[in-house]
Protein backbone atom coordinates (compact mmCIF):
# COMPACT_ATOMS: atom_id res chain seq x y z
CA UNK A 1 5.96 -33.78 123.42
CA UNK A 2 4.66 -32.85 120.31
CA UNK A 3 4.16 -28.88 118.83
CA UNK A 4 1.12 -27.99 117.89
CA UNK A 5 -3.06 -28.11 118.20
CA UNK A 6 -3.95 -29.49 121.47
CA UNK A 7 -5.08 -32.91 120.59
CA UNK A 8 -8.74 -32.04 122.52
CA UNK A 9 -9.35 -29.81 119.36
CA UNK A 10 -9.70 -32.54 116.99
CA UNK A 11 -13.42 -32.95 119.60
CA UNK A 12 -14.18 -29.96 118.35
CA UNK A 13 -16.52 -29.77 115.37
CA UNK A 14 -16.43 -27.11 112.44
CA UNK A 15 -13.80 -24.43 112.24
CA UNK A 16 -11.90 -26.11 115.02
CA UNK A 17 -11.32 -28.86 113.24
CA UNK A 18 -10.58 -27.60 109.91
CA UNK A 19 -8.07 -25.35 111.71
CA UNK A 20 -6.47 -28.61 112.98
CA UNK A 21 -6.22 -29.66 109.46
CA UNK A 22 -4.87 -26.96 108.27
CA UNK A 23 -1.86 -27.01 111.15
CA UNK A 24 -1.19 -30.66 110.46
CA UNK A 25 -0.80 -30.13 106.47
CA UNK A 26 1.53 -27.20 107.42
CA UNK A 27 3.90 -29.53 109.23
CA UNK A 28 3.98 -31.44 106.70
CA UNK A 29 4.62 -29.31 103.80
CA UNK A 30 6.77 -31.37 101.88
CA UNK A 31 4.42 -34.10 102.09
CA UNK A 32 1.43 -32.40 101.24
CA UNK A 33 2.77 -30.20 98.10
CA UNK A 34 3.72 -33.77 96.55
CA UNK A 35 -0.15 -35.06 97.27
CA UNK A 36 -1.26 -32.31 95.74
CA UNK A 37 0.89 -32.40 92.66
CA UNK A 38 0.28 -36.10 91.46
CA UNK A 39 -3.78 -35.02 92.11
CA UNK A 40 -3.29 -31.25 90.22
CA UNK A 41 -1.18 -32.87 87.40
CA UNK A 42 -4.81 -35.43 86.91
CA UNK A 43 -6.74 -32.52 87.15
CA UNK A 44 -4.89 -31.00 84.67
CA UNK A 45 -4.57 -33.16 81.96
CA UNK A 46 -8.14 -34.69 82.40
CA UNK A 47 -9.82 -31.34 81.94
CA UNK A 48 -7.22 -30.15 79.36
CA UNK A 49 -7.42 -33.06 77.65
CA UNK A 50 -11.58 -33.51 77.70
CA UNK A 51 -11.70 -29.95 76.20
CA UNK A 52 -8.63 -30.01 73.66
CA UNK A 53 -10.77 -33.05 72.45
CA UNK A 54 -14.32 -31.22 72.38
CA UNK A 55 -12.17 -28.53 70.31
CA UNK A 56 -10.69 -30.95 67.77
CA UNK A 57 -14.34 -31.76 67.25
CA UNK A 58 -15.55 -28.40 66.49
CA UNK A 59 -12.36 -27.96 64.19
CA UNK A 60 -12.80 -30.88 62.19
CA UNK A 61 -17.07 -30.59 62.41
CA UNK A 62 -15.86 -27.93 60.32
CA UNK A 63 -12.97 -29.61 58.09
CA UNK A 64 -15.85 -31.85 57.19
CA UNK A 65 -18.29 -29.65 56.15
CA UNK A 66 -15.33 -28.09 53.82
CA UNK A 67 -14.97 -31.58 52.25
CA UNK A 68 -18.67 -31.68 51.70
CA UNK A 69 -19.82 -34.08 54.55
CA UNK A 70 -22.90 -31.87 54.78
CA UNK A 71 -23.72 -31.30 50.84
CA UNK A 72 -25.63 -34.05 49.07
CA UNK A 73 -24.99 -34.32 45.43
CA UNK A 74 -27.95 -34.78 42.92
CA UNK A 75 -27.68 -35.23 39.02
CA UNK A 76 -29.67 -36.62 36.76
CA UNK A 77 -27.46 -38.88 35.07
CA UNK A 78 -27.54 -42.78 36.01
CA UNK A 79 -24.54 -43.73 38.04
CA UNK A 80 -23.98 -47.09 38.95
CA UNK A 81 -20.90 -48.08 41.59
CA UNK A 82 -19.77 -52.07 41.60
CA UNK A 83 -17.60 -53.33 44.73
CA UNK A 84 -14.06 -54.76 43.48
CA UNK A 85 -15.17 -58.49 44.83
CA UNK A 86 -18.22 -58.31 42.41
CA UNK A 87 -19.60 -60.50 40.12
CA UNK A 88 -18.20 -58.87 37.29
CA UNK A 89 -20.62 -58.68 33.43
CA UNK A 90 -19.80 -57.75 30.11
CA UNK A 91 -20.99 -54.64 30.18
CA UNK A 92 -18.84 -53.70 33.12
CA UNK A 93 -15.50 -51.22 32.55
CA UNK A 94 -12.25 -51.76 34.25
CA UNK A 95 -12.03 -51.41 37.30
CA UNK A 96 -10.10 -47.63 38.54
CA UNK A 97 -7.12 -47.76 41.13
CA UNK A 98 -9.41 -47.30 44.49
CA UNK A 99 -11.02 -50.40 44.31
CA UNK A 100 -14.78 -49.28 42.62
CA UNK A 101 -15.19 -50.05 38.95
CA UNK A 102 -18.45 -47.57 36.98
CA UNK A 103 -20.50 -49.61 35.04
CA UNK A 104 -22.57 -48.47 32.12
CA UNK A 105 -25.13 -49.93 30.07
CA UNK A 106 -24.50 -48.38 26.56
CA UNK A 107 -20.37 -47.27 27.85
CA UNK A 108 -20.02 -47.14 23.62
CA UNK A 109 -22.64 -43.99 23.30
CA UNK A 110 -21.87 -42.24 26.47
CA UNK A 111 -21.51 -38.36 26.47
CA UNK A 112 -18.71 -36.50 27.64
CA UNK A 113 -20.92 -34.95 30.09
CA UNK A 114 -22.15 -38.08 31.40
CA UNK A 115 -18.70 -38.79 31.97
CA UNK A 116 -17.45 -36.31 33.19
CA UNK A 117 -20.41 -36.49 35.60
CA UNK A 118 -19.00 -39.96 36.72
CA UNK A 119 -16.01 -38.87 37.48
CA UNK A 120 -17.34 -35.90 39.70
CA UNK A 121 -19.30 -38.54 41.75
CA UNK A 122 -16.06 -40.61 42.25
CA UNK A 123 -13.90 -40.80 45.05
CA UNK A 124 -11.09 -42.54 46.30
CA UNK A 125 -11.72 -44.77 48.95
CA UNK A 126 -13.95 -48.16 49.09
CA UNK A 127 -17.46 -47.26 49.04
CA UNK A 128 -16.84 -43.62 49.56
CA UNK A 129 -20.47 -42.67 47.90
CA UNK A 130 -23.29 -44.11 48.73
CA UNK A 131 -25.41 -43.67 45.32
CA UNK A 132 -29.20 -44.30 44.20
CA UNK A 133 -28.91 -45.12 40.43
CA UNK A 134 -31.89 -44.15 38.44
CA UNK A 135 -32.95 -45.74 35.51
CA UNK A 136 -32.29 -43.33 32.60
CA UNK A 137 -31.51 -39.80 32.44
CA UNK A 138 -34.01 -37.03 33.57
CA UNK A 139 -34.66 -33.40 32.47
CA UNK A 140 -33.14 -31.88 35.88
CA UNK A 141 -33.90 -28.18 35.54
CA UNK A 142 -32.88 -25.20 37.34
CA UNK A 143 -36.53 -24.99 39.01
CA UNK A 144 -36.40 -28.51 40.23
CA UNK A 145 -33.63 -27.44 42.34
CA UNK A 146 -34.83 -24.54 43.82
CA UNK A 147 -38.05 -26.16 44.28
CA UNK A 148 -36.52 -28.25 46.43
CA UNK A 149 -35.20 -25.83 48.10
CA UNK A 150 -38.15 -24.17 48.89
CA UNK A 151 -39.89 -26.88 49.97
CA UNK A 152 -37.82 -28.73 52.13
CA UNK A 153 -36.72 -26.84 55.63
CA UNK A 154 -33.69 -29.61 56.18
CA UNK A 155 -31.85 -27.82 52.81
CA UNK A 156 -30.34 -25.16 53.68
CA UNK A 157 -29.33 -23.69 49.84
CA UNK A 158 -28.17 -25.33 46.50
CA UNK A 159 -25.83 -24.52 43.56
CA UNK A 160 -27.30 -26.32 39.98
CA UNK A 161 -24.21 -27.04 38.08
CA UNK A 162 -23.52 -28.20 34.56
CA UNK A 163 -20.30 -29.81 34.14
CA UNK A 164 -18.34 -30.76 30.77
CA UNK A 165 -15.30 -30.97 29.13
CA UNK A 166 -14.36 -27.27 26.87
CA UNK A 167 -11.60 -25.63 25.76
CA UNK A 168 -10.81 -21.62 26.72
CA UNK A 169 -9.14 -19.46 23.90
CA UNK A 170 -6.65 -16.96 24.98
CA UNK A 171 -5.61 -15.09 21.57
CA UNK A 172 -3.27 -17.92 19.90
CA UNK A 173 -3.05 -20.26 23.39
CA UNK A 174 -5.73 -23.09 23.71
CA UNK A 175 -5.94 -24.60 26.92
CA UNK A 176 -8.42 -27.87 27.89
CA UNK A 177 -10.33 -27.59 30.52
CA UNK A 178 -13.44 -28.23 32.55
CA UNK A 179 -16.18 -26.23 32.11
CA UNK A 180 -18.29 -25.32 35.33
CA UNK A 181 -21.67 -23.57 34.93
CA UNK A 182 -23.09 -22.67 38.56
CA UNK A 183 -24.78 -20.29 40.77
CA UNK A 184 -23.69 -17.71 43.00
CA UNK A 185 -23.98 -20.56 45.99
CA UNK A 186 -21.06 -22.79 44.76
CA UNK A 187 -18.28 -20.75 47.18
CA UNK A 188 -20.59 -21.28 50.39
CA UNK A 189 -21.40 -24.72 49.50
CA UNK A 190 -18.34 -26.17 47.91
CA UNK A 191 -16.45 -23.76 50.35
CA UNK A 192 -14.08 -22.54 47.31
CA UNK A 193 -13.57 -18.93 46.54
CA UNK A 194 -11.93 -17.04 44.57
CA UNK A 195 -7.83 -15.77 45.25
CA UNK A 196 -8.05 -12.40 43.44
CA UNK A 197 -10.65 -10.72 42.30
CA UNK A 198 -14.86 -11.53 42.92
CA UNK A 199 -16.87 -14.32 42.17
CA UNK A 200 -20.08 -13.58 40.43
CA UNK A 201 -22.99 -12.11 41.19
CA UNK A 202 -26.45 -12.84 41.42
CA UNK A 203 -27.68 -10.19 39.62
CA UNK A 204 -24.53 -11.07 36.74
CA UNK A 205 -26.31 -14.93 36.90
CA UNK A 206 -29.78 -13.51 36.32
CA UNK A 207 -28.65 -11.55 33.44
CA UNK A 208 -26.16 -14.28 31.56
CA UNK A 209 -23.19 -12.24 31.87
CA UNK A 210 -20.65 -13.17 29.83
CA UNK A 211 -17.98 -13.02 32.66
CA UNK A 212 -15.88 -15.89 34.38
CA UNK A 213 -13.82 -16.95 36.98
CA UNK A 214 -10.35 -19.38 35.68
CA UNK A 215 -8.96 -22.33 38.41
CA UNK A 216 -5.40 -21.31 39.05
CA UNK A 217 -3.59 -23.80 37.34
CA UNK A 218 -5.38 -22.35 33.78
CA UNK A 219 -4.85 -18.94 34.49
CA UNK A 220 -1.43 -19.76 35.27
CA UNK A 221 -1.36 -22.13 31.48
CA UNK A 222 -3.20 -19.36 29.85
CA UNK A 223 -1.46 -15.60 31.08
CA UNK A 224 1.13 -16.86 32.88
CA UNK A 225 0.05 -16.09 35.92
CA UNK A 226 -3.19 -15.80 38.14
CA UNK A 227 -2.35 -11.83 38.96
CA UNK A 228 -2.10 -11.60 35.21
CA UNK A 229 -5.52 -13.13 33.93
CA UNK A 230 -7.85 -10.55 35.75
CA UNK A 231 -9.63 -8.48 33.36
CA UNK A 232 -8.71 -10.13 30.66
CA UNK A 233 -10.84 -12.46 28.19
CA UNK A 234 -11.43 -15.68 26.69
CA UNK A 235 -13.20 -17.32 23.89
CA UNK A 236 -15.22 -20.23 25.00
CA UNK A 237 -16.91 -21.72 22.02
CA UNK A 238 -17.18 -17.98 20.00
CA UNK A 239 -18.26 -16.68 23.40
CA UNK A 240 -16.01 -14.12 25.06
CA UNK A 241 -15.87 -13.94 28.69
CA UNK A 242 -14.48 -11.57 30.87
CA UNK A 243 -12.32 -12.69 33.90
CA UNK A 244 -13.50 -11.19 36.93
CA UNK A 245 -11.82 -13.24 39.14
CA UNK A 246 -9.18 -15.83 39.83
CA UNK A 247 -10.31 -19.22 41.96
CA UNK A 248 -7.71 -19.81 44.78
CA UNK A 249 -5.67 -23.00 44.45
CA UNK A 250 -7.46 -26.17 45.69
CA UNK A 251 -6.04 -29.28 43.72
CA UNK A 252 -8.32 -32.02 43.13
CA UNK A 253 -11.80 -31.32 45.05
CA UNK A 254 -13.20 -34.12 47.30
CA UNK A 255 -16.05 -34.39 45.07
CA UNK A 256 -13.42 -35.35 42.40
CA UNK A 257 -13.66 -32.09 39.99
CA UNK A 258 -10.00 -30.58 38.72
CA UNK A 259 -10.63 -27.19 40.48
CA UNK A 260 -7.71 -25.99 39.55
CA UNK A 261 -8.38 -26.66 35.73
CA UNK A 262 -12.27 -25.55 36.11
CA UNK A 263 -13.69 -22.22 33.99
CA UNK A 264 -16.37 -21.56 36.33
CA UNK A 265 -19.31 -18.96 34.95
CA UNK A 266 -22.85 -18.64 35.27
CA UNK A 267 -25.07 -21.63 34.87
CA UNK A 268 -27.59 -19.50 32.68
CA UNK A 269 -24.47 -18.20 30.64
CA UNK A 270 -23.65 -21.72 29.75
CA UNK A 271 -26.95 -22.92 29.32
CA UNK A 272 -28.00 -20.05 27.22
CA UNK A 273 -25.19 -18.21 25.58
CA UNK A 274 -23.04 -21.37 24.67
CA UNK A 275 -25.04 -24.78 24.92
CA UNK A 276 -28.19 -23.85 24.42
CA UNK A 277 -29.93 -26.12 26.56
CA UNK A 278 -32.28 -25.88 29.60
CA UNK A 279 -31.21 -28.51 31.64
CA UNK A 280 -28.65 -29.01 33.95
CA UNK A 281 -25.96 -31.62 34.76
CA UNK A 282 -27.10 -31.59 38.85
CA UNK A 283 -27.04 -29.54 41.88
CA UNK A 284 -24.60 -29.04 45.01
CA UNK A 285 -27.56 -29.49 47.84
CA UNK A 286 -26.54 -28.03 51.40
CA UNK A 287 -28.34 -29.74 54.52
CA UNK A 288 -28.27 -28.78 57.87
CA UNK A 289 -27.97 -32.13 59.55
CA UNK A 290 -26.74 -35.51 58.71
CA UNK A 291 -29.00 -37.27 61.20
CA UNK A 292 -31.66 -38.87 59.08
CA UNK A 293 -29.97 -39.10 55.34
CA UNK A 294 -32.84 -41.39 54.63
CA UNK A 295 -35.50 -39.56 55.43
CA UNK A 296 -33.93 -36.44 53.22
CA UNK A 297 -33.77 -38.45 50.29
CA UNK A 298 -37.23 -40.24 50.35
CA UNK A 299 -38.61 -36.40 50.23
CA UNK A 300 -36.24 -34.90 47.51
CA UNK A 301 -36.98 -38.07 45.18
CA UNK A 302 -40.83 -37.68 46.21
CA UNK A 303 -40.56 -33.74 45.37
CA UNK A 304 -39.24 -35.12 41.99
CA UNK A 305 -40.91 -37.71 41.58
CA UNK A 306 -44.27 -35.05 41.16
CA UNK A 307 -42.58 -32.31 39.25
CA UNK A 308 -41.27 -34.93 36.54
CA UNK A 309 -44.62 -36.60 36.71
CA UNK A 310 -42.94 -40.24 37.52
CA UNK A 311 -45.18 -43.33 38.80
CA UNK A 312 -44.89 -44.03 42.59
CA UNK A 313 -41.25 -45.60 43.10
CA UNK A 314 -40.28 -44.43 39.99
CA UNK A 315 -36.56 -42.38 40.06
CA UNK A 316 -34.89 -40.76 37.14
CA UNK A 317 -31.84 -39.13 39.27
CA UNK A 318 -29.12 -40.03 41.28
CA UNK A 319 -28.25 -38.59 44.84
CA UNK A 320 -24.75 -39.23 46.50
CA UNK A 321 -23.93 -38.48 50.66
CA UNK A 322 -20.22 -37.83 51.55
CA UNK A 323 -20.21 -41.39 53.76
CA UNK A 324 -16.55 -41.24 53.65
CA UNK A 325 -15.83 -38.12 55.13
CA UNK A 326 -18.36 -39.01 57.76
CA UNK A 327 -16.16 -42.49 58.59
CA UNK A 328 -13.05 -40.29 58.32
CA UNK A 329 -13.90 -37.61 61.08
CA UNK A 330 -15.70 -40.71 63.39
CA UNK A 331 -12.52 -42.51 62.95
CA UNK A 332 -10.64 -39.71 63.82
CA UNK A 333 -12.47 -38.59 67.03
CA UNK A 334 -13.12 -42.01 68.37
CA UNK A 335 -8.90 -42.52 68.03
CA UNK A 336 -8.45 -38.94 70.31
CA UNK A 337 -11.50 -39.85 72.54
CA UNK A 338 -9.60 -42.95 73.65
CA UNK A 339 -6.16 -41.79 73.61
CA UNK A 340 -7.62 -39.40 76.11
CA UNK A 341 -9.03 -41.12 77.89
CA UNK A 342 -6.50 -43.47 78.71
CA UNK A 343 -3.88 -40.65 79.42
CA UNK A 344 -6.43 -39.00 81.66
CA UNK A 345 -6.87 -42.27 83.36
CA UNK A 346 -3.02 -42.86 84.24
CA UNK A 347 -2.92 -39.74 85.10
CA UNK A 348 -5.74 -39.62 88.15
CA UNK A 349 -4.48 -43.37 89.05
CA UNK A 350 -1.04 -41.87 89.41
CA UNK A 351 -2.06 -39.01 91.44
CA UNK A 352 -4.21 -41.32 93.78
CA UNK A 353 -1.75 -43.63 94.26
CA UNK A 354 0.23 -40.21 95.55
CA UNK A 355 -1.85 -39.69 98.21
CA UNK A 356 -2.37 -43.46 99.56
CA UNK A 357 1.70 -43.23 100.22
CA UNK A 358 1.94 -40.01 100.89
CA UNK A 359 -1.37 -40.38 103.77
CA UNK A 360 0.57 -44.22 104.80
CA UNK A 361 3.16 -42.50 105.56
CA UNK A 362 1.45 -39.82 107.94
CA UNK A 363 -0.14 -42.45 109.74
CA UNK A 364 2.87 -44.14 110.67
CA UNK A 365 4.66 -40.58 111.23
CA UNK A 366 1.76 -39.55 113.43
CA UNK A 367 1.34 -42.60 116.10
CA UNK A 368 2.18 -40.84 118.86
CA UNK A 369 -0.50 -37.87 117.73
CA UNK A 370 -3.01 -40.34 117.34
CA UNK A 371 -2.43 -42.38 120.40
CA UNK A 372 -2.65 -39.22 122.42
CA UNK A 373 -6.13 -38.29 120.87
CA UNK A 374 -7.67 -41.52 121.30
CA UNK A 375 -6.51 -41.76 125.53
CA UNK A 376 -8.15 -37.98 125.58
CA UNK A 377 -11.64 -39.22 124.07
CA UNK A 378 -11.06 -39.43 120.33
CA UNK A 379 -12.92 -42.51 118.85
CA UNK A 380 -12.08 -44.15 115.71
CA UNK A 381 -14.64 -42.79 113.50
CA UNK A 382 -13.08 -39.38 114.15
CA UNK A 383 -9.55 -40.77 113.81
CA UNK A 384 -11.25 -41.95 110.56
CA UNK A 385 -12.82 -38.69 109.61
CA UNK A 386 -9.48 -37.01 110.70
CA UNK A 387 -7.32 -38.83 107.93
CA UNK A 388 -10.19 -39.03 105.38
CA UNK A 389 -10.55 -35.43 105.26
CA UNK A 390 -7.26 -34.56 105.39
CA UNK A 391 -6.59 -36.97 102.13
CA UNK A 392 -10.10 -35.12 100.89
CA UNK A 393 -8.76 -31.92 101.45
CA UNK A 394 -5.27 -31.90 99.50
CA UNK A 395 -7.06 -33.86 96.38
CA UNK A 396 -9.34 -31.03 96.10
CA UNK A 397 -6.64 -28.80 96.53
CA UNK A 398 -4.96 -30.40 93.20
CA UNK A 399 -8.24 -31.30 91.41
CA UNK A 400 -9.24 -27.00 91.86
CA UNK A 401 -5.25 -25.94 90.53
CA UNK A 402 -5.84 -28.50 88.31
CA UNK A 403 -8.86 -27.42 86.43
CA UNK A 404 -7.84 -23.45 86.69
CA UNK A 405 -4.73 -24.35 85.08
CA UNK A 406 -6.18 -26.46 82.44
CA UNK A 407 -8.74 -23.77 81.40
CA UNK A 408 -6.27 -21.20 81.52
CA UNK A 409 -4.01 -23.06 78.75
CA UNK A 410 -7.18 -24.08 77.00
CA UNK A 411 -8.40 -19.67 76.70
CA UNK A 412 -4.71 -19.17 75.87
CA UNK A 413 -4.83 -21.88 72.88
CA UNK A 414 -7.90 -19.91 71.65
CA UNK A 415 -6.67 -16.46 72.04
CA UNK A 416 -3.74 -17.61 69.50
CA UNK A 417 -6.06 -19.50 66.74
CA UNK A 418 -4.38 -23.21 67.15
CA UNK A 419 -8.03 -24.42 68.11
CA UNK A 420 -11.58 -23.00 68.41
CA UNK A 421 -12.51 -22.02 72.14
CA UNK A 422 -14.84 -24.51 73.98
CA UNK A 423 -15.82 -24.29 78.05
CA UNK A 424 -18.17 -27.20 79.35
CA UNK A 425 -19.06 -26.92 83.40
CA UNK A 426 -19.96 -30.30 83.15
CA UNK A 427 -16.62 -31.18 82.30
CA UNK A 428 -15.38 -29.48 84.68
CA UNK A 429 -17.73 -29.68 87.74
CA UNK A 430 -17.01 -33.66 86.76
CA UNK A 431 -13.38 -33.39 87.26
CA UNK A 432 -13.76 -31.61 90.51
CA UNK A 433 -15.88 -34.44 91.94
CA UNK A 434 -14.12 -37.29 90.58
CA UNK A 435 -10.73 -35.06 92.65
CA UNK A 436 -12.56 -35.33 95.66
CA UNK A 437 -13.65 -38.50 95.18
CA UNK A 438 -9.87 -40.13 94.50
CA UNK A 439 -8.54 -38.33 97.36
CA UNK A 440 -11.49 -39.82 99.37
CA UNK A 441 -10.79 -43.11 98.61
CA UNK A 442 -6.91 -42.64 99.19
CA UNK A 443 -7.53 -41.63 102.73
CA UNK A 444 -10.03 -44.50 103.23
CA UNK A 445 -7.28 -47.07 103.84
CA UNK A 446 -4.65 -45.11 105.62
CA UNK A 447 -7.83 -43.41 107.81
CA UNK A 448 -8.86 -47.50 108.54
CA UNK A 449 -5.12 -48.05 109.57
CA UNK A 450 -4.76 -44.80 112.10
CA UNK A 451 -8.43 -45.64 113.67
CA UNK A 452 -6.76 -49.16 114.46
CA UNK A 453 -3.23 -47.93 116.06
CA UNK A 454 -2.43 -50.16 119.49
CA UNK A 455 -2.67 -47.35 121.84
CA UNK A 456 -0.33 -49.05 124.72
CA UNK A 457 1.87 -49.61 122.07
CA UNK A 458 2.13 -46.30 121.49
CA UNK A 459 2.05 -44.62 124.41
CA UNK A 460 4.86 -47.11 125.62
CA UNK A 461 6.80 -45.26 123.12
CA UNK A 462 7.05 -42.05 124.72
């Protein structure tokens, strides 16, 4: 005969029956620790997996916004972008190595600001700006931009820049450059700050102070070295300029601009101590959201359309949205979404697939047990239930180990800085359900195969 619960407890509803449960799984310890391990190691890498992946998100939500998926750039000079399988005219230059080619209507009297300008709204990549051309050039002022500003609840803050080609004086050394006039929102925005020292101030902006801020590559032309540059001065068209700070080394910016060979100072400095000139080249424009791109622009050319006193549809500025970087981080996320998601789904089919053998073989290891239970009274639907809730009971087991496990390795990952902390219940309540549910439909089978043992069989057995 066998050890163990009488078989007239398995009648017995409630506690009695989980205790029964309980006894069986214990005889079968082996057995059971393997179910539970294919189910756990689902559990595990489904949650772990589902939140490494909501983590990556945040991280590179925030990547992007370095590379400027959430700044819009406006200028005031005409920019016009052709696709490489164009048409091409006469008036058209040749074409760059990333496949877009800048045309220009009069290329022959173009400014080096304009230029330069170009090149700032250039990226690699096909169709990485999306740009509105206007007509002719427009009087963008300082005003217009904080107007905007002001006005419009989706911008969040904005850094008018003037951009042009210079040269910085360093007693006899001459170094070319690019010269960067801007407000005290370019490190926020442009998320570039500076390596030693302090970047201006507002008060210093207000005031036109003659003070500046080198990229590290011409601090490192000019003094030999970025440590070596603070405090000292330069000569920027017979204005002297005090270094107050070195930037930190960036390379080429996403925008396109030569950080590292930038003079950055105040945009009323340059405009008033060394051009001479009220308008600006553009503005960095921050936004908090990159859900309606359309809508934004419509009111920031309508807002300009007023102040520069245009007729309706009329645009004399350009505005350019960071579509690449967008595509990029989609790309990205849609590639880690699905590796996930496959993994995840081997992973529960493997751990199913677990507890269909490991529950076939119970059934067939249990024939005597069950033929005994169904000559005392048992009926088939509680054979049924029996098996059902056994497999139930040791996928929940592994989906609960499972998740604890995967969240504790998930608080660990954030605790040491390799990826920003993220907890979702949904996630997890989800991964619970979809345990119980695998171990569920395990049992179902194996459960249908006890309920329809041949008791004489059986019994003729003993």
């Amino acid at each position: 005969m066998m050890s163990g619960p009488s078989p007239l407890q398995f009648l017995l509803p409630g506690s009695g029956r989980l205790h029964m449960l309980l006894t069986v799984l214990r005889r079968n310890r082996l057995r059971s620790v393997l179910a539970t391990l294919g189910v756990f190691l689902g559990a595990l890498l489904l949650t772990l997996i589902l939140h490494v992946l909501e983590s990556v998100n945040i991280m590179l939500e925030k990547e992007a916004r370095k590379l400027g998926s959430h700044v819009i750039t406006l200028t005031a000079a005409p920019v016009d972008f052709v696709r490489e399988n164009s048409t091409q005219t006469d008036s058209e230059q040749t074409q760059d190595s990333t496949g877009l080619s800048e045309t220009a209507s009069s290329a022959a009297e173009q400014s080096e600001e304009e230029r330069l300008l170009e090149e700032l709204l250039t990226e690699t990549g096909d169709e990485a700006w999306r740009t509105a051309p206007p007509p002719a050039n427009a009087a963008l002022t300082t005003d217009d931009v904080r107007a905007l500003v002001e006005a419009l609840p989706t911008l969040t803050a904005a850094a008018p820049f003037v951009l042009t080609s210079g040269q910085a004086a360093s007693g006899t050394l001459l170094g070319n450059c690019q010269l960067l006039g801007t407000s005290t929102s370019f490190p926020a925005l442009r998320h570039f700050a500076p390596a030693i020292g302090r970047f201006f101030s507002a008060e210093e902006e207000q005031h036109r102070a003659r003070v500046c801020l080198p990229g590290h590559a011409l601090a490192q032309r000019l003094f030999g070295s970025p440590e070596a540059a603070l405090g000292k001065t330069v000569t920027v068209d017979k204005c002297t300029l005090t270094i107050i700070g070195v930037m930190e080394e960036k390379g080429m910016d996403p925008s396109g601009l030569r950080a590292d060979e930038c003079l950055i100072m105040p945009v009323t400095t340059y405009c008033q101590r060394i051009a001479r000139q009220d308008h600006i080249s553009g503005a960095w424009i921050g936004i908090r959201s990159r859900n309606n791109l359309q809508q934004t622009e419509e009111d920031i050319l309508r807002i300009l359309r007023t102040r520069h006193h245009l007729p309706e549809g009329g645009r004399d500025c350009s505005l350019a949205f960071a579509e690449q970087v967008d595509e990029l981080v989609t790309n990205a996320l849609d590639l880690i979404r699905t590796l996930g998601i496959i993994g995840s789904g081997l992973s529960f089919a493997i751990g199913t697939l677990g507890i269909l053998s490991i529950m076939t073989l119970l059934v067939r290891s249990r024939r005597l047990e069950i033929g005994l239970r169904r000559v005392v009274g048992a009926t088939r639907t509680s054979i049924m239930l029996q098996f059902v809730s056994e497999a139930a009971f040791l996928s929940s087991t592994g989906g609960i180990l499972g998740v604890l496990t995967a969240l504790g390795l998930c608080a660990l990952t954030a605790a040491t800085g390799i990826l920003p902390g993220f907890f979702s219940p949904a996630i997890t309540t989800g991964v619970l359900v979809l345990s119980i549910v695998c171990g569920i439909l395990a049992g179902t089978w194996p459960a249908w195969k006890a309920a329809h043992t041949d008791v004489l069989k059986t019994l003729r057995e003993l």
